[in-house]
Protein backbone atom coordinates (compact mmCIF):
# COMPACT_ATOMS: atom_id res chain seq x y z
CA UNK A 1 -9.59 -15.62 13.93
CA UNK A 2 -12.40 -13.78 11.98
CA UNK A 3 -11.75 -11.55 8.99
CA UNK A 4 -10.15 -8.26 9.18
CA UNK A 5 -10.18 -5.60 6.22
CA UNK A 6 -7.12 -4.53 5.45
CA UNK A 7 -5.45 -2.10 3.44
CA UNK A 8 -1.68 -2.14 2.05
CA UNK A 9 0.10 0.07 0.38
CA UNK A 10 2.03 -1.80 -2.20
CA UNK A 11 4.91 0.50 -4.26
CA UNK A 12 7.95 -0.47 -6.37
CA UNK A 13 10.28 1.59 -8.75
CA UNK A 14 12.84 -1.07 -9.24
CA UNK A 15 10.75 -3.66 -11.95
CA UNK A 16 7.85 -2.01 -10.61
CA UNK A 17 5.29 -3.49 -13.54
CA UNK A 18 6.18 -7.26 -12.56
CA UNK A 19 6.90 -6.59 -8.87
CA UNK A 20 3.31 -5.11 -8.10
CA UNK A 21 1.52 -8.00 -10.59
CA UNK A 22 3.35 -10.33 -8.42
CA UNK A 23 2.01 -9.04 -5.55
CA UNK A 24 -1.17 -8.88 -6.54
CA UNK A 25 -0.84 -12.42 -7.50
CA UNK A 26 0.48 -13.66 -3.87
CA UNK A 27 -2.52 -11.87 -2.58
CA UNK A 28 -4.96 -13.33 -4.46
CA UNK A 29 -3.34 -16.53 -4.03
CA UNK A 30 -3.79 -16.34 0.07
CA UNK A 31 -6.68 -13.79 0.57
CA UNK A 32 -10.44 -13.08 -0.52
CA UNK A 33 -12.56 -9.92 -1.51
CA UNK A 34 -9.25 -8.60 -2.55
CA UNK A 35 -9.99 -4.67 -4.38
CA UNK A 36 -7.48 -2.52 -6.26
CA UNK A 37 -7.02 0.96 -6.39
CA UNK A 38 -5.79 2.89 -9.66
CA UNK A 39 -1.84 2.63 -9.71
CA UNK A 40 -0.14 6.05 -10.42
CA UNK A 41 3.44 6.59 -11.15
CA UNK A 42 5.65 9.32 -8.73
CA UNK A 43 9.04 10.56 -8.46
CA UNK A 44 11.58 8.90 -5.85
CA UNK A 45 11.46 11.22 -3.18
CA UNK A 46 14.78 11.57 -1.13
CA UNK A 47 16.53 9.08 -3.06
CA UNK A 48 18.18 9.24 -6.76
CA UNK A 49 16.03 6.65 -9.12
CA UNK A 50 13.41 6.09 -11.46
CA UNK A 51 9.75 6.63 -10.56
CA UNK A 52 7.44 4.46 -8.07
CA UNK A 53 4.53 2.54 -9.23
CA UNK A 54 2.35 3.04 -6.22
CA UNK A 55 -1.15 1.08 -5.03
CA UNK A 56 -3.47 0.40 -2.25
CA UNK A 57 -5.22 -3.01 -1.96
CA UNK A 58 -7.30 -4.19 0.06
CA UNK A 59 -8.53 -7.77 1.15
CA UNK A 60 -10.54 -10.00 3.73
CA UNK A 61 -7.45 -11.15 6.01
CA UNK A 62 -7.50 -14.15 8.58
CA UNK A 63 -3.67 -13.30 10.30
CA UNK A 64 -3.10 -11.65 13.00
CA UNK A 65 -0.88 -8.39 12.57
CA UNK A 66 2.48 -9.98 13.59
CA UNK A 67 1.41 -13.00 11.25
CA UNK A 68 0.54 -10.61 8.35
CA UNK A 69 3.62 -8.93 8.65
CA UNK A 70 5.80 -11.80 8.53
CA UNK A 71 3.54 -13.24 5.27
CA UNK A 72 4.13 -9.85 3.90
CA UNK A 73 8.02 -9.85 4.22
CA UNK A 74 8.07 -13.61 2.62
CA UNK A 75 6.31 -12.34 -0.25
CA UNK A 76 8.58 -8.90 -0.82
CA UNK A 77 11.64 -11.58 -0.42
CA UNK A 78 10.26 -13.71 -3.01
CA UNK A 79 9.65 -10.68 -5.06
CA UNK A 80 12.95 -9.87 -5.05
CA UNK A 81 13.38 -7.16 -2.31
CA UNK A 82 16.76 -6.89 -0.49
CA UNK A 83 15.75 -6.20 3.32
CA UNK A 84 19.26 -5.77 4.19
CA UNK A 85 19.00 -2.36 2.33
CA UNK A 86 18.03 0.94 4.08
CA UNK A 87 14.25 1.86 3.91
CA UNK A 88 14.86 4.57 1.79
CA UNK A 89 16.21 3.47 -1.46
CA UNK A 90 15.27 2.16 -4.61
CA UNK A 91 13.89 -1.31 -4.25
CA UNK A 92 11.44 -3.72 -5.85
CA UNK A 93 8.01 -5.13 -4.11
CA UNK A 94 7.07 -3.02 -0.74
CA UNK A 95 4.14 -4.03 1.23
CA UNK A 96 3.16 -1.61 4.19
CA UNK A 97 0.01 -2.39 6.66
CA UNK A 98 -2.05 1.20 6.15
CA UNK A 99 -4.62 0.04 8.28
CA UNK A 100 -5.38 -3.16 9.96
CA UNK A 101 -9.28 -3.16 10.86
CA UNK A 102 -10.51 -0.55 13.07
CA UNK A 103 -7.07 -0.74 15.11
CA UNK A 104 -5.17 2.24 16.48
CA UNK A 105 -2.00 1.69 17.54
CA UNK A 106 0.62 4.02 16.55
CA UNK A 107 3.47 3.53 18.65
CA UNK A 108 3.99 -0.10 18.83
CA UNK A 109 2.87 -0.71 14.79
CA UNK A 110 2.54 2.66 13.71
CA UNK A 111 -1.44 1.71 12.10
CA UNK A 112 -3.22 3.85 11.26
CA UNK A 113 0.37 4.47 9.03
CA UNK A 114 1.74 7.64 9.17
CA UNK A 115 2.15 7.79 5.70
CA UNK A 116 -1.38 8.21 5.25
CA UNK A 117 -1.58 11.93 6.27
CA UNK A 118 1.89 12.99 4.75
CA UNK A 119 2.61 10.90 1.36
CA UNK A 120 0.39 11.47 -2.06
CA UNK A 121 1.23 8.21 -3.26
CA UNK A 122 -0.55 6.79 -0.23
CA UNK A 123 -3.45 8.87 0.41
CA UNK A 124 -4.58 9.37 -3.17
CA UNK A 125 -4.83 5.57 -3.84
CA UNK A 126 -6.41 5.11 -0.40
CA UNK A 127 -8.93 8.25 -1.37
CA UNK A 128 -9.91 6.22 -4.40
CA UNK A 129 -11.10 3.22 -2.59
CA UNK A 130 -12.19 4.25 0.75
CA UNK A 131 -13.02 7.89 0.41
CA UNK A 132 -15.94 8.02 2.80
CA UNK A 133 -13.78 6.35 5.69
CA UNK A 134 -13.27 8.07 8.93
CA UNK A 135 -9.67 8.58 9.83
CA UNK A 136 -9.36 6.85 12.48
CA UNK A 137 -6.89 9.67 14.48
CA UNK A 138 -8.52 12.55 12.74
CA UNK A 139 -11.73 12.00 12.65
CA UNK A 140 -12.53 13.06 8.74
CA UNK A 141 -12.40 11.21 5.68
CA UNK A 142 -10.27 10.37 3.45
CA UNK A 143 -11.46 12.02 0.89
CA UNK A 144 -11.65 15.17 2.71
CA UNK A 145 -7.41 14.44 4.00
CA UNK A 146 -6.89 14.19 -0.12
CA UNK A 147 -8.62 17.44 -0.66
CA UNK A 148 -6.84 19.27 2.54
CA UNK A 149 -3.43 17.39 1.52
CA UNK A 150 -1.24 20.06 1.38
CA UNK A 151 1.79 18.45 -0.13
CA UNK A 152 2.74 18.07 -3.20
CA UNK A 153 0.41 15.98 -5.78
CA UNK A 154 2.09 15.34 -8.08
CA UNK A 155 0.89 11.65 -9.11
CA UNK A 156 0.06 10.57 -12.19
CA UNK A 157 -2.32 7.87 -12.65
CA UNK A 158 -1.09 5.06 -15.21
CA UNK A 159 -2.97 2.57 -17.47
CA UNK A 160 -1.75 -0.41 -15.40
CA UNK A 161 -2.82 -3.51 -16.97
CA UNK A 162 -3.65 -6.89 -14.50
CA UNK A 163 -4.68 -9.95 -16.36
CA UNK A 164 -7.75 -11.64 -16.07
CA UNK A 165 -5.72 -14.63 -14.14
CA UNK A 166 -4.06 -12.13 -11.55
CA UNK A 167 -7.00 -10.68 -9.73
């Protein structure tokens, strides 16, 4: 299979600091041309619990989708994450497929992911790397979707340290 770009949204609030650098680290480990965004801290929305640390990444991937997301559900096990839990609740390591390529196909695998257009811990991150990509359903950038975004913003950006060894 040739390389795909791919974008995940990786977010914690439970041991966020070591869940995301372990991330990070499994990625690096198994992908190339991996980028980071800026990680920014946000309240738990829904849910009663301490603040996310939220990120995008993105990286060169050889899987196929179904592949990737059974790689990605290893790694959020080894990580710690509890995926007997419901999906909203506090939790370590969560990896989410934003976009897989140029694919579109929301109803089977929900990419490009929903959360793009309605959560600012998604879009802002994905803003920072990518802000002159298309949408792929909307058909405006993703800078412009941050700017429009009318939800709220409140994300604050964190001095998130990775060492030299982990990307």
């Amino acid at each position: 299979m040739s390389s795909i770009r791919v974008f995940l949204g990786l977010g914690a609030n439970l041991d966020p600091t070591t869940s995301l650098r372990t991330g990070i680290q499994q990625l690096k480990q198994r992908f190339s041309g991996i980028q980071i965004s800026p990680v920014y801290q946000a309240g738990a929305v829904g849910l009663d619990g301490p603040d996310f640390f939220n990120m995008v990444v993105v990286f060169n991937c050889d899987l196929a989708l179904v592949d990737l997301r059974i790689w990605i559900r290893q790694v959020e096990t080894k990580a710690g994450r509890n995926h007997k839990q419901p999906k909203h609740c506090n939790h370590g390591l969560d990896m989410d497929v934003l976009l897989y390529g140029d694919l579109v196909d929301v109803a089977a695998n929900n990419i490009p992911h929903s959360d793009i257009l309605t959560c600012a811990h998604v879009l802002c991150p994905l803003a920072d790397l990518i802000p002159d990509r298309q949408h792929p359903l909307k058909n405006i950038t993703i800078a412009q979707i941050w700017y429009e975004f009318a939800g709220s913003k409140n994300l604050q950006p964190i001095n998130f340290e990775f060492n030299c060894a982990t990307i």
